[in-house]
PDB file of N, CA and C in Angstrom:
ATOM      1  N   UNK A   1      -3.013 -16.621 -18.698  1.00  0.00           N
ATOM      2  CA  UNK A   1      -3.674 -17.063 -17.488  1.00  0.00           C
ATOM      3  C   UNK A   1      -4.334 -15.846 -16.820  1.00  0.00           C
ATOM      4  N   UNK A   2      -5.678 -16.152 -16.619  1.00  0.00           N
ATOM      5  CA  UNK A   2      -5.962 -14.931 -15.893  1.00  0.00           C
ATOM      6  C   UNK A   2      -6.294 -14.738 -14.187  1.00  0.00           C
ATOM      7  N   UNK A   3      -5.732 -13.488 -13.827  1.00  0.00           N
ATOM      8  CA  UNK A   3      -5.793 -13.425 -12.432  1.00  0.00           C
ATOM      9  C   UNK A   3      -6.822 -13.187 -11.380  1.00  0.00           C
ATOM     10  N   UNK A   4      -7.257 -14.286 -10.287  1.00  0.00           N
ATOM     11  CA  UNK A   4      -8.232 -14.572  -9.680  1.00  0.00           C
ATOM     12  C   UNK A   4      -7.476 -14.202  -8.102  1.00  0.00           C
ATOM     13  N   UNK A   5      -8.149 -13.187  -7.538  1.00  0.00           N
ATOM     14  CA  UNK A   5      -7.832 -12.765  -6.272  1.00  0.00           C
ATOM     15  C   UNK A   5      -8.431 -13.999  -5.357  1.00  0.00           C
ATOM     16  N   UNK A   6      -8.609 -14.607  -5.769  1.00  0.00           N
ATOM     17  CA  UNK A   6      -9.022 -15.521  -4.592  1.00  0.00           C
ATOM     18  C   UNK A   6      -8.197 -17.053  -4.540  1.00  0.00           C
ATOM     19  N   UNK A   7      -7.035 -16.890  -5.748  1.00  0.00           N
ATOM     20  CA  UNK A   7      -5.984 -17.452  -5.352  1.00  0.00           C
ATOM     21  C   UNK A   7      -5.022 -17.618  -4.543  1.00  0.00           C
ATOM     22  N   UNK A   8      -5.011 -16.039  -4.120  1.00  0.00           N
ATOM     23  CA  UNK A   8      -3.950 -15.736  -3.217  1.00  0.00           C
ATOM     24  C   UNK A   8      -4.021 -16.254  -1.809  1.00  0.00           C
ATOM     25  N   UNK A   9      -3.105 -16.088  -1.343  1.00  0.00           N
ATOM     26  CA  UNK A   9      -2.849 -16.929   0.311  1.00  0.00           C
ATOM     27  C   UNK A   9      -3.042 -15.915   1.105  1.00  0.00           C
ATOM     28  N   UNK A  10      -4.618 -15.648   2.104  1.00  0.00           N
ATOM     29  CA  UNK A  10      -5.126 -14.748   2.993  1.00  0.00           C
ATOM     30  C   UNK A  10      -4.939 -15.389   3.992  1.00  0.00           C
ATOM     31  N   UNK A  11      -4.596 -14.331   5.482  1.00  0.00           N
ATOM     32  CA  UNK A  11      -4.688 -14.467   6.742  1.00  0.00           C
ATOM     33  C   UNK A  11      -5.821 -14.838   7.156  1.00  0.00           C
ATOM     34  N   UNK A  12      -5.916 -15.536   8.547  1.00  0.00           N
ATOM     35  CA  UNK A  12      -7.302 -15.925   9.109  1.00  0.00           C
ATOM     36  C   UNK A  12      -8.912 -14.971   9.178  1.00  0.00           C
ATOM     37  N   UNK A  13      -8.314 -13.799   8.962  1.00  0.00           N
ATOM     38  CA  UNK A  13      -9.007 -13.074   8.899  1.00  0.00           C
ATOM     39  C   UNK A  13      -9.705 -12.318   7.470  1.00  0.00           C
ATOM     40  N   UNK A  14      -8.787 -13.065   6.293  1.00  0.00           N
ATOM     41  CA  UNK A  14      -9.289 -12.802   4.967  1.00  0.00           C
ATOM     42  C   UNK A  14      -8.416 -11.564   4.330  1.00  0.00           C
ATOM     43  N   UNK A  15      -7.344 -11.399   5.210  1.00  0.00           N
ATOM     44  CA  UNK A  15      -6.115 -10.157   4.770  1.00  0.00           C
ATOM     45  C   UNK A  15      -4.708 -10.494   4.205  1.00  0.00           C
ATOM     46  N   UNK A  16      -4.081  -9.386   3.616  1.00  0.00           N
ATOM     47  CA  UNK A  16      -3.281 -10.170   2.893  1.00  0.00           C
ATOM     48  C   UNK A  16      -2.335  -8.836   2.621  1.00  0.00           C
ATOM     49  N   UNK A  17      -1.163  -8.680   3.455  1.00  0.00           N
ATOM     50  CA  UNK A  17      -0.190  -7.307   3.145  1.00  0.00           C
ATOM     51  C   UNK A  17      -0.056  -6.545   1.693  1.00  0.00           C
ATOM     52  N   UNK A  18      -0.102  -5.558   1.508  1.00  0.00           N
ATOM     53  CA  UNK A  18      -0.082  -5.196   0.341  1.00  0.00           C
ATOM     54  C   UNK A  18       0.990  -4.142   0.840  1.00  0.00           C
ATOM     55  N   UNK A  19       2.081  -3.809   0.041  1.00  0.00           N
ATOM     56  CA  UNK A  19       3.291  -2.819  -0.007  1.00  0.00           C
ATOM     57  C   UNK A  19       2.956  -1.826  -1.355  1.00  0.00           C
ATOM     58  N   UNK A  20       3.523  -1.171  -0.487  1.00  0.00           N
ATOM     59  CA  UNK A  20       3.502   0.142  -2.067  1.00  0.00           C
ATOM     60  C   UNK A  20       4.801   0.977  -2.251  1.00  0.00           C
ATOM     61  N   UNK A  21       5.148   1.148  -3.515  1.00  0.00           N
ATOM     62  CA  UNK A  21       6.386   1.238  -3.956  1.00  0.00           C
ATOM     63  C   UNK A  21       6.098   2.167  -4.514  1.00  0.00           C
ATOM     64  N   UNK A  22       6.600   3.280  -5.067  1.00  0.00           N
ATOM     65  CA  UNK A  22       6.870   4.001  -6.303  1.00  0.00           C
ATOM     66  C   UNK A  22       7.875   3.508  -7.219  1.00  0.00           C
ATOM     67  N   UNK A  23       6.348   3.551  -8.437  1.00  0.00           N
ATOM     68  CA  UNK A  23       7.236   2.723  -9.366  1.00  0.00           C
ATOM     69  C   UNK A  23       8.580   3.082 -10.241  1.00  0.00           C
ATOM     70  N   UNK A  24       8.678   5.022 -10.428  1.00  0.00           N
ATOM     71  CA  UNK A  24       9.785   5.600 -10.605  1.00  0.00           C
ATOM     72  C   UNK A  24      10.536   5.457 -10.374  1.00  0.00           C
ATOM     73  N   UNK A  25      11.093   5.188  -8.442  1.00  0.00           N
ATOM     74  CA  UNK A  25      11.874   5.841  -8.076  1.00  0.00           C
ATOM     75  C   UNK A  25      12.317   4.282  -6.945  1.00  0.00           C
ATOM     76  N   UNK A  26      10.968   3.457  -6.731  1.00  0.00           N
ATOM     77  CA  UNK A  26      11.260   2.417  -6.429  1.00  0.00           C
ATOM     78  C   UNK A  26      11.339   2.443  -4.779  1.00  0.00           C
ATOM     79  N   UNK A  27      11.363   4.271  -4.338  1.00  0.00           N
ATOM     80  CA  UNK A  27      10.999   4.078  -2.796  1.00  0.00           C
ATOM     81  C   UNK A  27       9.849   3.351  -2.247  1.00  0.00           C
ATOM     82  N   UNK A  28       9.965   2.453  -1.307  1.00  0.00           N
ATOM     83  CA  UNK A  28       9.174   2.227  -0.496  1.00  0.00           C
ATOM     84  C   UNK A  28       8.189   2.258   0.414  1.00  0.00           C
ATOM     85  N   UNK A  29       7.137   3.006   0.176  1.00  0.00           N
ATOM     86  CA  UNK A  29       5.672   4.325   0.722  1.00  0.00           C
ATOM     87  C   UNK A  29       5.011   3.904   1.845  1.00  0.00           C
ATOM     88  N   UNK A  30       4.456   2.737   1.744  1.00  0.00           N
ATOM     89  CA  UNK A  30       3.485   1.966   3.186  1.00  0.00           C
ATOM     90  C   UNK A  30       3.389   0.678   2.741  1.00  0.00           C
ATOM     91  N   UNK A  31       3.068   0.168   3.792  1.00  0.00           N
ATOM     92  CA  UNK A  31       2.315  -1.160   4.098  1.00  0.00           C
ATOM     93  C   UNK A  31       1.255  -0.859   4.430  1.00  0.00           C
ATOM     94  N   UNK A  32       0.211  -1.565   3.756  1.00  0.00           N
ATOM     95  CA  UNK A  32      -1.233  -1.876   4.438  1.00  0.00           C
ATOM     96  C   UNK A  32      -2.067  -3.069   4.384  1.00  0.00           C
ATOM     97  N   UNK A  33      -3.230  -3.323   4.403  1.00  0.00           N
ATOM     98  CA  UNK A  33      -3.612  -4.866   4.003  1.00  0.00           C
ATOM     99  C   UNK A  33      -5.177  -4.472   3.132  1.00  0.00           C
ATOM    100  N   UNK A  34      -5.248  -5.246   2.269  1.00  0.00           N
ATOM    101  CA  UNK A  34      -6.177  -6.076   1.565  1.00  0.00           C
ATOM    102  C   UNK A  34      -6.870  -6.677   1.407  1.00  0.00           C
ATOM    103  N   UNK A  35      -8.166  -6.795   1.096  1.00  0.00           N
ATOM    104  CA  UNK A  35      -8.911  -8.341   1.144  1.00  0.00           C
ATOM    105  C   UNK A  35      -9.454  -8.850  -0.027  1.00  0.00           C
ATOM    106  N   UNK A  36      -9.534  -9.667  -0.520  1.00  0.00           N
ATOM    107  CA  UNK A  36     -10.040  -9.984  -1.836  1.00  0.00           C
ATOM    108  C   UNK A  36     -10.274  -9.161  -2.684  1.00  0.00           C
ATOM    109  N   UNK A  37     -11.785  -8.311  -2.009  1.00  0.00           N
ATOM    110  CA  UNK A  37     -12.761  -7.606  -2.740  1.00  0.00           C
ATOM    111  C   UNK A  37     -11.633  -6.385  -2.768  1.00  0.00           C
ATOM    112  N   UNK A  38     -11.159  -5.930  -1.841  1.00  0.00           N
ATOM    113  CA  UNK A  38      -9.782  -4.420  -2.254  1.00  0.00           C
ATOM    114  C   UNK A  38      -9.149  -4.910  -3.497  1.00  0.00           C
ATOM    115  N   UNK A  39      -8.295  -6.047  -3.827  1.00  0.00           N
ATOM    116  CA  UNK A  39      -7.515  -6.568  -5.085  1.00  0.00           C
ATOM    117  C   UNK A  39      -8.543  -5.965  -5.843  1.00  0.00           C
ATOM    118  N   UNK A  40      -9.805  -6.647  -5.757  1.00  0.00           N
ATOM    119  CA  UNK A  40     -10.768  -6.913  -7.041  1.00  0.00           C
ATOM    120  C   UNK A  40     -10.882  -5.087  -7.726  1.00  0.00           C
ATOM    121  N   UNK A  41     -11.456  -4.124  -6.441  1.00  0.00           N
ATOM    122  CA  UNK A  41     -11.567  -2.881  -6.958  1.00  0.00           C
ATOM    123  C   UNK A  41     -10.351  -2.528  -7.612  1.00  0.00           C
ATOM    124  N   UNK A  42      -8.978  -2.634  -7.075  1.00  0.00           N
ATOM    125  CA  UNK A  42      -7.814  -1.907  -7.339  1.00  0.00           C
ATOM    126  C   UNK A  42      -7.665  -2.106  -8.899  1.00  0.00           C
ATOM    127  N   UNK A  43      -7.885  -3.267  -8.903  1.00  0.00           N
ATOM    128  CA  UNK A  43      -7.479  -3.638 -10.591  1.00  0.00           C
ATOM    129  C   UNK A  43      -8.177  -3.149 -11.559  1.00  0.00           C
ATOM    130  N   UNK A  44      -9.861  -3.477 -10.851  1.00  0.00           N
ATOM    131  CA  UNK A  44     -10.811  -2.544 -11.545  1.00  0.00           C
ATOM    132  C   UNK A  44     -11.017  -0.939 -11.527  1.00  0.00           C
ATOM    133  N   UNK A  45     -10.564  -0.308 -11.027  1.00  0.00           N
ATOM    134  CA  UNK A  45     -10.517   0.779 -11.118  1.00  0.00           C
ATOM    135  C   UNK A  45      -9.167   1.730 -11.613  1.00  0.00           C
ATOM    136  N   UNK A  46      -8.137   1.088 -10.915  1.00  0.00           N
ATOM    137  CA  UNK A  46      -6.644   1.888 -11.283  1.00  0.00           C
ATOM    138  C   UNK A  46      -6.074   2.310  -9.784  1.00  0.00           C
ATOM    139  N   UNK A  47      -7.109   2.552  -8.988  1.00  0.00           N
ATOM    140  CA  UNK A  47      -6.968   3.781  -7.946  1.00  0.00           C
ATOM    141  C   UNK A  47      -6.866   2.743  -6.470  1.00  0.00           C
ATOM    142  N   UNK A  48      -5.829   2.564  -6.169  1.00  0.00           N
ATOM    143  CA  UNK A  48      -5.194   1.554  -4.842  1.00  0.00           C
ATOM    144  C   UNK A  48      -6.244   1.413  -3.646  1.00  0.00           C
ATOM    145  N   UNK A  49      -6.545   0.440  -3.442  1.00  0.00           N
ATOM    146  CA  UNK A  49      -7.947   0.225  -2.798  1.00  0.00           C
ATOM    147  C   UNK A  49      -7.273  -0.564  -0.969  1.00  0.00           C
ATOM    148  N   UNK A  50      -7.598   0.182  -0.387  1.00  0.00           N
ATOM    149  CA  UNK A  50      -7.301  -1.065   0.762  1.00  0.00           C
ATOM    150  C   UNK A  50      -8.312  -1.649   2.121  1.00  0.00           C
ATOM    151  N   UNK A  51      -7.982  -2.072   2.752  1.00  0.00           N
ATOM    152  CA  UNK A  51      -8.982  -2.701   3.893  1.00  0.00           C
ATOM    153  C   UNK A  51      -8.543  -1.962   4.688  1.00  0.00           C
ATOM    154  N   UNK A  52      -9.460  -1.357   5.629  1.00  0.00           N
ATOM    155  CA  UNK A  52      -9.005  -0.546   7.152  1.00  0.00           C
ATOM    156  C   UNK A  52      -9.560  -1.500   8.539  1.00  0.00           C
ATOM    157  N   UNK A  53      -8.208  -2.385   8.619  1.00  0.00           N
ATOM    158  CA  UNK A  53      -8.911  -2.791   9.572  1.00  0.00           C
ATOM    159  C   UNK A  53      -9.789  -2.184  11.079  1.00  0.00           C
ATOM    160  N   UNK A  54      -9.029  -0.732  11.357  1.00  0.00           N
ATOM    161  CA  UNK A  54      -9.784  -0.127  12.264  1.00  0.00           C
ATOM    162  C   UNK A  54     -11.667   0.081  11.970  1.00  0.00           C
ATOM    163  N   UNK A  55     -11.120   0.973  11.023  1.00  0.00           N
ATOM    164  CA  UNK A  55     -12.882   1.661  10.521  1.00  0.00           C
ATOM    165  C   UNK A  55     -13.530  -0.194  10.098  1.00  0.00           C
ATOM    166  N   UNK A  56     -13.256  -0.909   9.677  1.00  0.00           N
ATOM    167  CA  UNK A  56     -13.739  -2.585   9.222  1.00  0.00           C
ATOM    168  C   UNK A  56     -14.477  -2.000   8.180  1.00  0.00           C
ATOM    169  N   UNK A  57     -13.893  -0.995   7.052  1.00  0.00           N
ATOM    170  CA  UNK A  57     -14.592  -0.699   5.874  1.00  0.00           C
ATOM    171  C   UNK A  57     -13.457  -0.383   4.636  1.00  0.00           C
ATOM    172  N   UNK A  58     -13.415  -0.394   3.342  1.00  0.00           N
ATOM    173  CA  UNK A  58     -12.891  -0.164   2.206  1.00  0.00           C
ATOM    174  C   UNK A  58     -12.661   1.725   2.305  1.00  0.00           C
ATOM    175  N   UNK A  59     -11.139   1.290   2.076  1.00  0.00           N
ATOM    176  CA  UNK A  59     -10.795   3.321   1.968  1.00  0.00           C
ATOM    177  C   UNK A  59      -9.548   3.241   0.392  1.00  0.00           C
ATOM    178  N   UNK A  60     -10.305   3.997  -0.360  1.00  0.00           N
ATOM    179  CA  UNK A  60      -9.118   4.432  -2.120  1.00  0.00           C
ATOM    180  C   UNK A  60      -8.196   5.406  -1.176  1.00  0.00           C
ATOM    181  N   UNK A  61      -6.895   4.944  -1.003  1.00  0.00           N
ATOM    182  CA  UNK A  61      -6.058   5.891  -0.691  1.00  0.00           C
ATOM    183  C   UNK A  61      -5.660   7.252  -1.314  1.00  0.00           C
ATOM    184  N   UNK A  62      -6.216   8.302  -0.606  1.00  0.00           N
ATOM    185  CA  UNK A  62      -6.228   9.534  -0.789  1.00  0.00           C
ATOM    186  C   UNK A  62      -7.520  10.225  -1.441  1.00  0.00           C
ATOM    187  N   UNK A  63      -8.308   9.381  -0.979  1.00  0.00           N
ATOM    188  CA  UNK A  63      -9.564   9.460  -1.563  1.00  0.00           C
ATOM    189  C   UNK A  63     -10.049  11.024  -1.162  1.00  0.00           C
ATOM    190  N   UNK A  64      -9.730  11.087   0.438  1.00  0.00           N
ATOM    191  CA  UNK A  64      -9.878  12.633   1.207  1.00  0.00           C
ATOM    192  C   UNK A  64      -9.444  13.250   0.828  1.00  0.00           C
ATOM    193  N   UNK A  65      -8.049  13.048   0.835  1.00  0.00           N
ATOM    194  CA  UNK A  65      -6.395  14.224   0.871  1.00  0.00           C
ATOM    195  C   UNK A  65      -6.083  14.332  -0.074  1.00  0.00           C
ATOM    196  N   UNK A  66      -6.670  13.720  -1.420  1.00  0.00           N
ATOM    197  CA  UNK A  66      -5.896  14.202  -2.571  1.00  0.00           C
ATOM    198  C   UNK A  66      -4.742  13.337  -2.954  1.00  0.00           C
ATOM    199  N   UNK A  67      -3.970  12.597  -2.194  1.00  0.00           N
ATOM    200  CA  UNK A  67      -2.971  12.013  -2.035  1.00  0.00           C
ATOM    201  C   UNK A  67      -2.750  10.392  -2.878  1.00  0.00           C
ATOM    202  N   UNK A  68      -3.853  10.613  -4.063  1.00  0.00           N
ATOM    203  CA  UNK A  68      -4.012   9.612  -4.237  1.00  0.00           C
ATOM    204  C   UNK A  68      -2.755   8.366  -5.180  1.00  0.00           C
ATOM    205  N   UNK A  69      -3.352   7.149  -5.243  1.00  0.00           N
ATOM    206  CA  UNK A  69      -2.415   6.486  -5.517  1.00  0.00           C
ATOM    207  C   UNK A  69      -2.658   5.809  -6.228  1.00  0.00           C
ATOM    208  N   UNK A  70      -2.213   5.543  -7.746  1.00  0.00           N
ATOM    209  CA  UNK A  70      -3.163   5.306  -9.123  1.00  0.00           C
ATOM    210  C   UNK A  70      -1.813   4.114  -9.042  1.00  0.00           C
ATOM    211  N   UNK A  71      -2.526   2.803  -9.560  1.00  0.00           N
ATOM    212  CA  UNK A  71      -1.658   1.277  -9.785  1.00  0.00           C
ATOM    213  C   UNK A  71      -1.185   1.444 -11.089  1.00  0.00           C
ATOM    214  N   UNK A  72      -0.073   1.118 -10.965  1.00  0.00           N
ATOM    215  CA  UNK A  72       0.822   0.686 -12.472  1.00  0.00           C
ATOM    216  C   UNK A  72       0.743  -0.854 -12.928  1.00  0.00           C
ATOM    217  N   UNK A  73       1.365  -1.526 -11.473  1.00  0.00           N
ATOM    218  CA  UNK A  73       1.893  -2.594 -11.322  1.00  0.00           C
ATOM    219  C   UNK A  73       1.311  -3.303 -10.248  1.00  0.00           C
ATOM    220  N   UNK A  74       0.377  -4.333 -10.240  1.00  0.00           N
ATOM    221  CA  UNK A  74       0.495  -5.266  -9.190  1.00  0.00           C
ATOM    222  C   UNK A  74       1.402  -6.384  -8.899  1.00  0.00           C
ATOM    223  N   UNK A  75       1.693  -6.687  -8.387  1.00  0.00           N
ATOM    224  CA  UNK A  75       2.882  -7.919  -7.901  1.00  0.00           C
ATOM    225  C   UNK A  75       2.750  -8.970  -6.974  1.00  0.00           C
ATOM    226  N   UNK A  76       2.248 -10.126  -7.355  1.00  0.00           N
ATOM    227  CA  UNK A  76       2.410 -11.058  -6.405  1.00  0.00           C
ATOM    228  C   UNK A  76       3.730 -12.115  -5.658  1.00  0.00           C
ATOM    229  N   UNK A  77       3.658 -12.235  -4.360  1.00  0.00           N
ATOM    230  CA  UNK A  77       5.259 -13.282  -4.507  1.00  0.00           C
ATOM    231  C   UNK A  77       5.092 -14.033  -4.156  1.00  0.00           C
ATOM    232  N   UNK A  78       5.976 -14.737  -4.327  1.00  0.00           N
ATOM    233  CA  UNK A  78       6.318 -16.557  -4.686  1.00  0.00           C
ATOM    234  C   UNK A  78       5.039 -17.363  -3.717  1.00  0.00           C
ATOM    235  N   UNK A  79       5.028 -17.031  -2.837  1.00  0.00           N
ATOM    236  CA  UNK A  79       4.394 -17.409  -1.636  1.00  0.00           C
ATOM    237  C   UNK A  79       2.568 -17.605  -1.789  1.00  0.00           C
ATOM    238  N   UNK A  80       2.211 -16.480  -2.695  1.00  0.00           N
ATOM    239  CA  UNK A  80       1.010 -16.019  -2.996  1.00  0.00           C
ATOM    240  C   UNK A  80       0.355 -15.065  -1.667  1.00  0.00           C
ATOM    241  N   UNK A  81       1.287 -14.741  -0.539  1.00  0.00           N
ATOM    242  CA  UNK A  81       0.494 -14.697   0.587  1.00  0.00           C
ATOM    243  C   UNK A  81       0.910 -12.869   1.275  1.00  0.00           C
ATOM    244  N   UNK A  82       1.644 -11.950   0.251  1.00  0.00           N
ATOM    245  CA  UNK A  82       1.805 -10.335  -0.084  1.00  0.00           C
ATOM    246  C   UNK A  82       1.775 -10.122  -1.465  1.00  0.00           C
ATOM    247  N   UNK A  83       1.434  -8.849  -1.183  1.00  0.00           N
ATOM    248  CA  UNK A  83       1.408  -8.120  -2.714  1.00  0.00           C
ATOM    249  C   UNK A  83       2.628  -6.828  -2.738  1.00  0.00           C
ATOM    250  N   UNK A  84       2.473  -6.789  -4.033  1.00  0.00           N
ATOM    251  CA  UNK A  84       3.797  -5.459  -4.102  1.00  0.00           C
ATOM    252  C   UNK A  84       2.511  -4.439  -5.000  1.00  0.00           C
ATOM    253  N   UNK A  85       2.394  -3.282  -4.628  1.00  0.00           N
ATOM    254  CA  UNK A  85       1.639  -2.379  -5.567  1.00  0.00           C
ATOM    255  C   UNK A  85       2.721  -1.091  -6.175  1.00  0.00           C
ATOM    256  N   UNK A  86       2.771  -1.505  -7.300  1.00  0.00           N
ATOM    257  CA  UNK A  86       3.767  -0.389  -7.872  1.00  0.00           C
ATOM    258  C   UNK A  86       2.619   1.123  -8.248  1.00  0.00           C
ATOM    259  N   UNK A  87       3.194   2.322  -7.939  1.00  0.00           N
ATOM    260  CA  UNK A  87       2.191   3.670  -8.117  1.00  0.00           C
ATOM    261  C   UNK A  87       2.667   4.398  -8.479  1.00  0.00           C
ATOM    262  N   UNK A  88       1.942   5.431  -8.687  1.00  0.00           N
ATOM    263  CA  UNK A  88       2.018   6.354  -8.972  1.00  0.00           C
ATOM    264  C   UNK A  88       1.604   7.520  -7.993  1.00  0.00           C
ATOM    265  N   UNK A  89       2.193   8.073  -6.810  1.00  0.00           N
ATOM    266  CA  UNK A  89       2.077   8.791  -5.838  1.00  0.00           C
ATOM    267  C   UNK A  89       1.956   9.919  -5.918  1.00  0.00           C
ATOM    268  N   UNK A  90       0.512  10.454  -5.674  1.00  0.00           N
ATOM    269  CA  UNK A  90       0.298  12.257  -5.965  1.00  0.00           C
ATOM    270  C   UNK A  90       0.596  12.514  -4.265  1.00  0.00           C
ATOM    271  N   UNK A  91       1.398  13.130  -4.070  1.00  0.00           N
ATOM    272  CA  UNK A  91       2.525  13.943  -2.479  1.00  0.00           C
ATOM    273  C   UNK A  91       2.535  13.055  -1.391  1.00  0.00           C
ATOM    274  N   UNK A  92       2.321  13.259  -0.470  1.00  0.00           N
ATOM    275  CA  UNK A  92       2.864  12.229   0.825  1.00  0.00           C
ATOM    276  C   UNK A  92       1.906  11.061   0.542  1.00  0.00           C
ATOM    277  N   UNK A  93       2.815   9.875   1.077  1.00  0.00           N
ATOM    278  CA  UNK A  93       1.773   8.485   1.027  1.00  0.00           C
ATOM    279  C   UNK A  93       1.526   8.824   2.419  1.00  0.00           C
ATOM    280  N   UNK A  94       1.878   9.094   3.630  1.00  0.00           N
ATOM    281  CA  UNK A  94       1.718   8.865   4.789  1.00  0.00           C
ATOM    282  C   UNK A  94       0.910   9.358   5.689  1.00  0.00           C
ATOM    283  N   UNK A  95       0.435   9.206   6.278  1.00  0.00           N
ATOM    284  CA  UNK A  95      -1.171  10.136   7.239  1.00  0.00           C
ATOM    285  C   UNK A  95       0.024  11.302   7.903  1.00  0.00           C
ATOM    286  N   UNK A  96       1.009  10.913   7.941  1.00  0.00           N
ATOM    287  CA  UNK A  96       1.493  12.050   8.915  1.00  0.00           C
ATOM    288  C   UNK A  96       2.016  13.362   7.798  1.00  0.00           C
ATOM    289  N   UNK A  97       1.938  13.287   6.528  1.00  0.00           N
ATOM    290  CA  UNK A  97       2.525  13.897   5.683  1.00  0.00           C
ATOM    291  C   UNK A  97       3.814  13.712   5.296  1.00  0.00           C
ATOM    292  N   UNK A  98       4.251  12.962   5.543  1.00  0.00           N
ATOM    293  CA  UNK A  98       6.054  12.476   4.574  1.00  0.00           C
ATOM    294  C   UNK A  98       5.529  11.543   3.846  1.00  0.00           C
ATOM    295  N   UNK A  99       6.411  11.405   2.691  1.00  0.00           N
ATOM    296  CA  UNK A  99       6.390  10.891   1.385  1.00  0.00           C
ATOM    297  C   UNK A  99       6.932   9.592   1.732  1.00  0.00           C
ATOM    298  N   UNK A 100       6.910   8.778   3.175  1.00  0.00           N
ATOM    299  CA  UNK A 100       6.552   7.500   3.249  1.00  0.00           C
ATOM    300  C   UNK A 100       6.923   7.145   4.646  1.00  0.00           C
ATOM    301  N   UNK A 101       5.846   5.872   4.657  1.00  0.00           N
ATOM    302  CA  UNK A 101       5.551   5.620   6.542  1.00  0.00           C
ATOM    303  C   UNK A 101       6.602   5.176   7.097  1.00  0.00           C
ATOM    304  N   UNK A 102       7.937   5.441   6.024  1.00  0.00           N
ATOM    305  CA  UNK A 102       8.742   4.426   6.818  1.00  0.00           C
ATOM    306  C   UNK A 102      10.099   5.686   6.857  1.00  0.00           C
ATOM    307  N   UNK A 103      10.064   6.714   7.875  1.00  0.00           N
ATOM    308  CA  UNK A 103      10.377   7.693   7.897  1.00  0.00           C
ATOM    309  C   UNK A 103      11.278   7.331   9.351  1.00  0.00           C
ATOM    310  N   UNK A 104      11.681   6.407   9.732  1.00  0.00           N
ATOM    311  CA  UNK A 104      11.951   6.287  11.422  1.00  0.00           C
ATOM    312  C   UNK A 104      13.514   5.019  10.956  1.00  0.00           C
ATOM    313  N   UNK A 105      14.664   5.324  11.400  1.00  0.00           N
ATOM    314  CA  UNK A 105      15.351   4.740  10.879  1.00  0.00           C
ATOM    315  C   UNK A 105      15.816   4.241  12.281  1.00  0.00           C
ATOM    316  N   UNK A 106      16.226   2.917  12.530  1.00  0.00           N
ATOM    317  CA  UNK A 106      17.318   2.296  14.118  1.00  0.00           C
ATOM    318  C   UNK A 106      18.472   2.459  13.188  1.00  0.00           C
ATOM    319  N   UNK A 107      19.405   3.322  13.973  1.00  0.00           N
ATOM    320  CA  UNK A 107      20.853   3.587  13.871  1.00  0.00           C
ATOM    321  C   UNK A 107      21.571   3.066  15.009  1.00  0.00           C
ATOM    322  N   UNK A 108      22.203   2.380  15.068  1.00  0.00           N
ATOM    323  CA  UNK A 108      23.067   2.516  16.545  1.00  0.00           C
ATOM    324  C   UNK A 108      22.466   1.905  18.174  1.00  0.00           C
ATOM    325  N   UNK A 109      21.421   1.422  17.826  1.00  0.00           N
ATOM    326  CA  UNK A 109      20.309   1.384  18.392  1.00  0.00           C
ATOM    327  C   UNK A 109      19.856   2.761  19.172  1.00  0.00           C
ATOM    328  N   UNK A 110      19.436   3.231  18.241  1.00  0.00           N
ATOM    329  CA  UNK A 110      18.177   4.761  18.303  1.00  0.00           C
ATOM    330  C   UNK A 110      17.753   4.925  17.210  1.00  0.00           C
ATOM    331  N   UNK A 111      16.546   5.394  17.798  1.00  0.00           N
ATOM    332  CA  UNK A 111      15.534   5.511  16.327  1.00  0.00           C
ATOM    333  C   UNK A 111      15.563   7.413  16.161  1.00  0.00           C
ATOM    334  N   UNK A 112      15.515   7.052  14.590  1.00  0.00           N
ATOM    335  CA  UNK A 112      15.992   7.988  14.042  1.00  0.00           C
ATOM    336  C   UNK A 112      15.486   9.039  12.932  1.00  0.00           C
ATOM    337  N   UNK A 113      14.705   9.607  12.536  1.00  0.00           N
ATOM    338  CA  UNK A 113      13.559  10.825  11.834  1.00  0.00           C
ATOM    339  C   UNK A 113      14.683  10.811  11.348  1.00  0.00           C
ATOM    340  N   UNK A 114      14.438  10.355   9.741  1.00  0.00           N
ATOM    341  CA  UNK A 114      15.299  10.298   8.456  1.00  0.00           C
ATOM    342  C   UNK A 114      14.361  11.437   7.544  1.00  0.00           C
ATOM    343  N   UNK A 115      13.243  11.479   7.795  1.00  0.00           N
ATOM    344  CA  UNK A 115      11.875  12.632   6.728  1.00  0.00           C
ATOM    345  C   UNK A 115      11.242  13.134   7.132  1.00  0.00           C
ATOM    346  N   UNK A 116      11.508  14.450   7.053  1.00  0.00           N
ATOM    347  CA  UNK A 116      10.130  15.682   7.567  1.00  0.00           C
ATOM    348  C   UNK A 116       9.522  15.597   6.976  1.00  0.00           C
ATOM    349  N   UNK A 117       7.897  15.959   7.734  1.00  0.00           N
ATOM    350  CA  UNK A 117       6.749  15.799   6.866  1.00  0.00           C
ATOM    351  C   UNK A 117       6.887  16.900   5.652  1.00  0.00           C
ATOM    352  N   UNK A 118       6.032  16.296   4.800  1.00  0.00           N
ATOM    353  CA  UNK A 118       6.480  17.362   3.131  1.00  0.00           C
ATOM    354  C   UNK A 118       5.500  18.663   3.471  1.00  0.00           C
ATOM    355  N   UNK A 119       5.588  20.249   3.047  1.00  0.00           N
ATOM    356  CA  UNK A 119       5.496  21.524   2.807  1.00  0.00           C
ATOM    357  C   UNK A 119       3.913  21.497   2.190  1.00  0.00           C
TER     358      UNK A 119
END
């Protein structure tokens, strides 16, 4: 069966969460979102494509920084309505420089800097 991005289940706005994983190690890097035409490049190219909703334009993550993020694995779930992107992560996924956006942990109720940005 072959895969048609325009199967999937998009928000009102034509978006659709995409997660990114390392596929090694299986940590958990960012969330961002998608729109059709992002699926369509990602697959076609290799190189993780996403929607910015700020800028309202297409950005290859790490396209600037080097930081880029080459697809192994795409993943759809049950729902059709997120994606899982398995990668391959060249140094921090995160704009702030840690090796993932999800660096802020609630303990106890307090939030908590679990990752310094990487060297």
């Amino acid at each position: 069966m072959t895969f048609d991005p325009a199967t999937l289940r998009y928000d009102d706005k034509g978006l659709i969460p995409a997660i990114a994983q390392d596929h090694g190690t299986g940590e958990v890097l960012m969330m961002a979102w998608m729109n059709a035409e992002s699926v369509a490049r990602t697959l076609a190219t290799g190189k993780v494509t996403y929607w910015s909703r700020s800028r309202a334009s297409f950005w290859v993550k790490g396209e600037s920084s080097g930081h880029l993020q080459t697809l192994v694995e795409m993943r759809v779930d049950c729902d059709r309505d997120c994606l899982l992107v398995l990668v391959d992560q060249a140094g921090p996924a995160c704009h702030t420089n840690r090796r993932s956006c999800f660096y802020t942990a609630v303990r106890d109720g307090a939030e908590v800097e679990i990752m310094s940005p990487m060297e």
